[in-house]
Protein backbone atom coordinates (compact mmCIF):
# COMPACT_ATOMS: atom_id res chain seq x y z
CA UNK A 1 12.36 -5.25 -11.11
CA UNK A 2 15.70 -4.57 -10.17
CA UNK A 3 16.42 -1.59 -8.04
CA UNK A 4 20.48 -1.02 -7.89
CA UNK A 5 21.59 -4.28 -5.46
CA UNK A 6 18.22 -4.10 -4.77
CA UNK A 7 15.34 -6.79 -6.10
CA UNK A 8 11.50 -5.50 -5.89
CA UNK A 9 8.47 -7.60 -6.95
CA UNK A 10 4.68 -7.06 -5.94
CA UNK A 11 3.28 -10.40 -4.31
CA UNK A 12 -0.60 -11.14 -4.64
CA UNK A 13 -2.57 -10.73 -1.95
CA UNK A 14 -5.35 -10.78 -3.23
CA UNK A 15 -8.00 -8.43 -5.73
CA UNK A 16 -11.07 -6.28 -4.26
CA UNK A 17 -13.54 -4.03 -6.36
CA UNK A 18 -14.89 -1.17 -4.38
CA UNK A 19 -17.21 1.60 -5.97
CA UNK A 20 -15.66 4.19 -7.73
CA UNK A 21 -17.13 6.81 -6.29
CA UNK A 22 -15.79 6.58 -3.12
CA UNK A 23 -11.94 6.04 -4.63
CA UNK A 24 -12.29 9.06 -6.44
CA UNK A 25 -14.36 11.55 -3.97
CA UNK A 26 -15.52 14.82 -5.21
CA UNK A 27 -14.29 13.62 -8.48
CA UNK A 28 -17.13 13.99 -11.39
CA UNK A 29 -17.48 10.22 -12.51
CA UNK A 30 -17.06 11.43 -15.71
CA UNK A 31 -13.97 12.80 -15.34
CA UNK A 32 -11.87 9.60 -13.32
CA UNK A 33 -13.80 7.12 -15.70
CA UNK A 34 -11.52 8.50 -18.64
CA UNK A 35 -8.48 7.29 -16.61
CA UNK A 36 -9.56 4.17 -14.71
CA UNK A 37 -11.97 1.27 -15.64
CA UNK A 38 -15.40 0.91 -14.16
CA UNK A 39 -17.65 -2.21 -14.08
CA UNK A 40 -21.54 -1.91 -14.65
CA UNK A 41 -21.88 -1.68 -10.71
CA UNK A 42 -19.61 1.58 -10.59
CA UNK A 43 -17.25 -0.52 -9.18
CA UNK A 44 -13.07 -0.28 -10.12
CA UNK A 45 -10.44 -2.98 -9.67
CA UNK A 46 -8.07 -2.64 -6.74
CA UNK A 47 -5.64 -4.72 -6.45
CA UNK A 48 -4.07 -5.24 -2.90
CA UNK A 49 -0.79 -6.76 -3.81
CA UNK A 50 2.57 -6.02 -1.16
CA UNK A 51 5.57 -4.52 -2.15
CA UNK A 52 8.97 -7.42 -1.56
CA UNK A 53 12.03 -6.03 -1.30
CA UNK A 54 14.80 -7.87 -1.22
CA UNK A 55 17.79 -5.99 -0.24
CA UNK A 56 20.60 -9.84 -0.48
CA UNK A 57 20.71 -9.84 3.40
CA UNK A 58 17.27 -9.08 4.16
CA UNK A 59 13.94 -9.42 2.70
CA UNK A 60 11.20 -6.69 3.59
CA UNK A 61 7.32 -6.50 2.73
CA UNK A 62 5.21 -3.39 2.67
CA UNK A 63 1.50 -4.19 3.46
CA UNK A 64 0.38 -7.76 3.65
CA UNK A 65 -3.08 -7.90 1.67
CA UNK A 66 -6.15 -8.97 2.58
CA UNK A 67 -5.33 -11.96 3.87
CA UNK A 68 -6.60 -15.98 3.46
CA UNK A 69 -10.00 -16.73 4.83
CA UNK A 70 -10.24 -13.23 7.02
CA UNK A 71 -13.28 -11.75 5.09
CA UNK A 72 -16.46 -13.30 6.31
CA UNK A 73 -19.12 -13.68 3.45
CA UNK A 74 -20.96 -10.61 3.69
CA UNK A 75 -17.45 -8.82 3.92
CA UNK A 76 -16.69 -10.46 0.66
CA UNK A 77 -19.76 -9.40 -0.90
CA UNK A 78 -19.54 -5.77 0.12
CA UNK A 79 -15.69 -5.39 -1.14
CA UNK A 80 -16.13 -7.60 -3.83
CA UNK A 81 -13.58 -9.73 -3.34
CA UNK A 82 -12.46 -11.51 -6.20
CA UNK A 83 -10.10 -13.69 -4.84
CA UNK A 84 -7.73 -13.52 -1.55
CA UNK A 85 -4.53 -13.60 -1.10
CA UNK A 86 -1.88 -15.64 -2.89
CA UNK A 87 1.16 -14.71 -1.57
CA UNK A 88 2.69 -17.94 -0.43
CA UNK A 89 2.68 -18.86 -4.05
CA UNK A 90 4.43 -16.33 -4.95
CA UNK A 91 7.07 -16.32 -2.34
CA UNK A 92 7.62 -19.57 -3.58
CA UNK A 93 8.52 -18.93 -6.92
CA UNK A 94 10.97 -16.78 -5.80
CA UNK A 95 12.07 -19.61 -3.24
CA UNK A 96 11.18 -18.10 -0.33
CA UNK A 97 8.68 -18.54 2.37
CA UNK A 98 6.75 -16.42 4.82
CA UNK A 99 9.47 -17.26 7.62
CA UNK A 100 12.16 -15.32 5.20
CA UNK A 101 10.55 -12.35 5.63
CA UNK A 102 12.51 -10.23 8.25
CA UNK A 103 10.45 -6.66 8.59
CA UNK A 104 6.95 -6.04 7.80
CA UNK A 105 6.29 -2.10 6.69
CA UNK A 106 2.71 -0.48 7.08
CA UNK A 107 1.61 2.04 5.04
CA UNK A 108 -1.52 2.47 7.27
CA UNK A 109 -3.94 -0.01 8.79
CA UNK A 110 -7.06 -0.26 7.22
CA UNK A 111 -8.24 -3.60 6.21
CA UNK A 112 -7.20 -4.05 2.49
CA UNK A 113 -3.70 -3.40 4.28
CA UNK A 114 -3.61 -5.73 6.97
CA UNK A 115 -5.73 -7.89 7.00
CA UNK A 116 -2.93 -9.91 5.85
CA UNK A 117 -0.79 -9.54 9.23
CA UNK A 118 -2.59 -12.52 11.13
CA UNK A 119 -4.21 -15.60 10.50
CA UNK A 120 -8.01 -16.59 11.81
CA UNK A 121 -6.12 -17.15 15.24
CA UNK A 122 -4.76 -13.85 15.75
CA UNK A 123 -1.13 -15.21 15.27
CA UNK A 124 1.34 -13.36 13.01
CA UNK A 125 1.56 -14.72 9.48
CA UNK A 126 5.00 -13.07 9.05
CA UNK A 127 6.31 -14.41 12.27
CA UNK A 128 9.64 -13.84 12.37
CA UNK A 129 9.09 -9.98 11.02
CA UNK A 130 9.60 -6.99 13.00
CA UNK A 131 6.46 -5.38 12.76
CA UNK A 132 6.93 -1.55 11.93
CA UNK A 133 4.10 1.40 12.30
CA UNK A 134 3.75 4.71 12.67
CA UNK A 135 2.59 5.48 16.42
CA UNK A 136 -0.48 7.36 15.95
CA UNK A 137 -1.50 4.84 13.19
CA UNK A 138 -0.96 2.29 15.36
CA UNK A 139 -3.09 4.32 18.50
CA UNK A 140 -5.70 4.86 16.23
CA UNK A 141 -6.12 0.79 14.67
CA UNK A 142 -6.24 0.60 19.01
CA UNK A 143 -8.59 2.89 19.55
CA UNK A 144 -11.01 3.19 16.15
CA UNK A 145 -13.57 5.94 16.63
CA UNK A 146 -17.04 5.80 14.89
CA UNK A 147 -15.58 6.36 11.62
CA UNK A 148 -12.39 4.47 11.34
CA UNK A 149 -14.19 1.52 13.52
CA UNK A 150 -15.39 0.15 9.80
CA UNK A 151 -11.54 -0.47 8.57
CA UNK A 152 -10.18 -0.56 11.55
CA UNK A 153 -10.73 -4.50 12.64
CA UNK A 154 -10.03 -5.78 15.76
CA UNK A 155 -9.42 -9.24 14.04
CA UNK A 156 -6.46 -8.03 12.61
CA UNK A 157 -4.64 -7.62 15.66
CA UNK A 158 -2.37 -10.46 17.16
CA UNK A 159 0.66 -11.30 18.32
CA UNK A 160 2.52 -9.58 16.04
CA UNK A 161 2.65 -7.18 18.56
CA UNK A 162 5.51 -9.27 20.42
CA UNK A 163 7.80 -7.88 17.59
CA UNK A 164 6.02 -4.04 17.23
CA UNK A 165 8.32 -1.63 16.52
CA UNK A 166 6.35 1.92 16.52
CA UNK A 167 8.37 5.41 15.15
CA UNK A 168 7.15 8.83 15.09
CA UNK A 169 8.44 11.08 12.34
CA UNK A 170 10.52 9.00 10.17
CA UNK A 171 12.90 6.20 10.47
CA UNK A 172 15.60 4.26 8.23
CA UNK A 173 14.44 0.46 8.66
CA UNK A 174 17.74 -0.20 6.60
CA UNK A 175 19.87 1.13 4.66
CA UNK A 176 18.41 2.47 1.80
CA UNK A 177 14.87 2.04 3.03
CA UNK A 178 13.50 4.45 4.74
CA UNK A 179 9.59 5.20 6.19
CA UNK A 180 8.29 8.36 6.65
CA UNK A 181 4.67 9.71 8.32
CA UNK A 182 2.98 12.21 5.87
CA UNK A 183 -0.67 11.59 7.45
CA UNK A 184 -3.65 12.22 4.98
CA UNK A 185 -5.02 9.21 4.28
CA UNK A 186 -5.25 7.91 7.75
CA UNK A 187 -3.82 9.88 10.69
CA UNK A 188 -0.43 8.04 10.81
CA UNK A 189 -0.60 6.63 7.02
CA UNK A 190 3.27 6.86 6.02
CA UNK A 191 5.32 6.42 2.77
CA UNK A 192 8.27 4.81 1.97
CA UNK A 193 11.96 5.42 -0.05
CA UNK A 194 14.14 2.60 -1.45
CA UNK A 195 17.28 3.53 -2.88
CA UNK A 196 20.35 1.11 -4.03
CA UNK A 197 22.93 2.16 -6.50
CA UNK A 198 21.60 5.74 -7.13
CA UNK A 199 18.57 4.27 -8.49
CA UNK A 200 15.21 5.13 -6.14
CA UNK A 201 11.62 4.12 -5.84
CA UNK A 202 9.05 5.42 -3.94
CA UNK A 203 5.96 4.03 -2.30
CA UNK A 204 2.97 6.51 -1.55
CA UNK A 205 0.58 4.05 -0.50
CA UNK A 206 -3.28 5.62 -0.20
CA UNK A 207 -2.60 9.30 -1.24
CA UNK A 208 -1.50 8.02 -4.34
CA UNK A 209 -3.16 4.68 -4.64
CA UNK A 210 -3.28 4.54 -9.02
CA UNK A 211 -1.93 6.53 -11.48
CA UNK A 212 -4.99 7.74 -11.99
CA UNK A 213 -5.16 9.62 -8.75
CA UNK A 214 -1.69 11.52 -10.16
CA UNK A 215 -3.43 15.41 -9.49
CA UNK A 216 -3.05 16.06 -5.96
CA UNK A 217 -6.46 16.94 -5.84
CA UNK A 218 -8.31 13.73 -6.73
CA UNK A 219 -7.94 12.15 -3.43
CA UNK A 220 -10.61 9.01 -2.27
CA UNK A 221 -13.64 9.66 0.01
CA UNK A 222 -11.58 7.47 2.36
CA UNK A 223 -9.30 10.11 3.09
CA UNK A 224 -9.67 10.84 6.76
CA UNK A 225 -8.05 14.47 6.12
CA UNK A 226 -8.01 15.39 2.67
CA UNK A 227 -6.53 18.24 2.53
CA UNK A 228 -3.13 16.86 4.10
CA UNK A 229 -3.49 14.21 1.53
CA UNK A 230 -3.53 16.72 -0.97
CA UNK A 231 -0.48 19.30 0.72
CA UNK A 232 1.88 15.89 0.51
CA UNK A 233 0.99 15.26 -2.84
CA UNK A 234 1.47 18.68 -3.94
CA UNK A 235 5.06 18.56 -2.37
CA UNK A 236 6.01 15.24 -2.36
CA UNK A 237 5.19 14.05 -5.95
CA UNK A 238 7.12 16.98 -8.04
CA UNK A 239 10.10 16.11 -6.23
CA UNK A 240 10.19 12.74 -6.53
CA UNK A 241 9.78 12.98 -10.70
CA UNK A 242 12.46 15.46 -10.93
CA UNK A 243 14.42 13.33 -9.10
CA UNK A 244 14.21 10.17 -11.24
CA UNK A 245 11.84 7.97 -8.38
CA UNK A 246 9.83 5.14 -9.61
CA UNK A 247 6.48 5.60 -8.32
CA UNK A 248 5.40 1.87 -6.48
CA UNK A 249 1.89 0.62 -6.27
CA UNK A 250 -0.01 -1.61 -4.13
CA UNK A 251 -3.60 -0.89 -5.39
CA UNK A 252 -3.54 0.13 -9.79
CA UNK A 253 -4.66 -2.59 -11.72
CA UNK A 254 -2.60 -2.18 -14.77
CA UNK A 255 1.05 -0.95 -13.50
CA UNK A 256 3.16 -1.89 -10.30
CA UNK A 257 6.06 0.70 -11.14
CA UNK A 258 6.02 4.12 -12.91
CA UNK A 259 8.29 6.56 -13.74
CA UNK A 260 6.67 10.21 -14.85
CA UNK A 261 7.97 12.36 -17.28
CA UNK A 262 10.33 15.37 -16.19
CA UNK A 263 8.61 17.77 -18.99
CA UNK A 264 5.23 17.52 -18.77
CA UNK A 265 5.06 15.91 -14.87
CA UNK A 266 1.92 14.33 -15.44
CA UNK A 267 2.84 11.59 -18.67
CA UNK A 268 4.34 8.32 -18.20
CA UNK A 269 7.58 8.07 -19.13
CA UNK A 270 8.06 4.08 -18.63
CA UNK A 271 6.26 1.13 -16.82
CA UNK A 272 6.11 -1.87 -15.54
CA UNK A 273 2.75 -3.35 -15.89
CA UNK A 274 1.37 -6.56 -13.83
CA UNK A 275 1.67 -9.66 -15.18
C-alpha cells in the first residue's frame, strides 16, 4: 500500500495456530468465534508477517517473524506451525534483500516476534539494521521470570546487540515514524506511527493483534497486564479512527490494513486484505 511518499507491505514470516482460548482470554468462545475462525482443535490462524516500510531513503521492518529453522519439533507442534518464515522471498520481489534493511522495530519480544532477529548461530539476520527496543522490554527478554521465561528465548538473542539501540518513552526513528511504549501486552510492548503526506497508519502490535480484538476489553490471556492493555486501547484506538489512521497488522489472517468507520467506531470502513 502506499502511504503518502511512503511504501508499506507485510512480508511473510511465517503462519502459527495457537488455541483460541488463550488469544481471546475471558472471552466466552462463543462470543470471539462469531468474529474469528476456529479449527476443530480450538485453534485460530495467526499470522506472524512484519510490517516493511519503505520510506525512498530507508527501508524499516517492524517484527521479524518466527524465523527459518528456529522452532525445534516439539515447538512446532505446540504452536502449530504451518510453515516458517518466507521473507527473503518476498524481499525479493520487491528487489531487495535482508542487507537493505536499515532499522529493525520491536513491538515486544516474545517469540512469534523475534524469533526472526537471528539465525541458528545467534548472528543477526538483519545485519546491517539498527536494532530498536523499548528498555524495559529489552531488561525483561534479559532477565525472563517464571512466566515470561516460556516466550522469552534465550536463542533469540545475538549479536544484534552490536547495533541495540534501547529508548524509554518514545522516540522518532525517522521522520514520520515514530515508536512509542504503551506497556500491556508485555511490560515494554510499544506501538508505532507512520505518517507521509498527511496520510497515517498505525501499528498496535499485541493489544490489538486482529480486528477481532477491536473492544478494548477482549484482550489475550497473554497479556502480562491486562488492564493497561485495555486503558491504551480505550484511549489510543478512538483517536486514531477519528483521525483517519489505518490500523496495521502483523497477526489477522484476513486483513493487513484497516481503516474504521468515524460513525459507528467499531465497522470497517475499507481494507486491505492479504493476498
Amino acid at each position: 500500500m502506499k502511504l503518502g511518499d511512503f511504501s508499506v507491505h507485510y512480508l511473510n514470516g511465517g503462519i502459527t495456530n495457537i488455541d483460541g482460548g488463550a488469544m481471546f482470554g475471558v472471552v466466552p468462545r462463543a462470543l470471539w468465534t462469531r468474529k474469528y475462525e476456529v479449527n476443530d482443535k480450538n485453534q485460530i490462524p495467526l499470522p506472524t508477517h512484519p510490517i516493511l516500510i519503505q520510506t525512498g531513503d530507508k527501508n524499516v521492518i517492524i517484527d521479524t517473524g518466527i524465523g527459518f529453522g528456529k522452532l525445534t519439533d516439539k515447538e512446532r507442534r505446540n504452536f502449530g506451525a504451518e510453515y516458517e518464515s518466507h521473507i527473503n522471498d518476498d524481499l525479493e520481489a520487491l528487489d531487495m534483500t535482508i542487507k537493505d534493511i536499515d532499522y529493525v522495530l520491536m513491538t515486544h519480544m516474545h517469540f512469534d516476534h523475534a524469533a526472526g532477529l537471528t539465525d541458528n548461530k545467534g548472528h543477526a539476520v538483519f545485519e546491517n539494521a539498527i536494532h530498536i527496543i523499548q528498555q524495559d522490554e529489552w531488561h525483561e527478554f534479559q532477565s525472563p521470570n517464571l512466566r515470561s521465561k516460556s516466550t522469552y528465548w534465550a536463542k533469540n538473542n545475538g549479536d544484534f546487540q552490536q547495533k541495540l539501540l534501547l529508548f524509554d518513552e518514545a522516540m522518532e526513528v525517522l521522520p514520520g515514524i515514530h515508536i512509542m511504549h504503551t506497556g500491556g501486552h508485555s511490560f515494554g510492548h510499544s506501538i508505532i506511527t507512520i505518517e507521509s503526506k498527511g496520510e497515517k497508519a498505525i501499528h498496535m502490535g499485541d493489544i490489538f493483534p486482529t480486528i477481532a480484538h477491536r473492544n478494548p476489553l477482549w484482550v489475550t490471556a497473554y497479556d502480562d497486564y491486562p488492564m493497561q492493555s485495555i486503558r491504551e486501547k480505550e484511549r489510543l484506538i478512538p483517536n486514531y479512527i477519528l483521525n483517519d489512521y489505518w490500523f496495521l497488522y502483523y497477526h489477522d489472517v484476513n486483513c493487513f490494513a484497516v481503516k474504521f468507520d468515524k460513525q459507528s467506531m467499531t465497522e470497517i470502513e475499507t481494507f486491505i486484505s492479504r493476498n
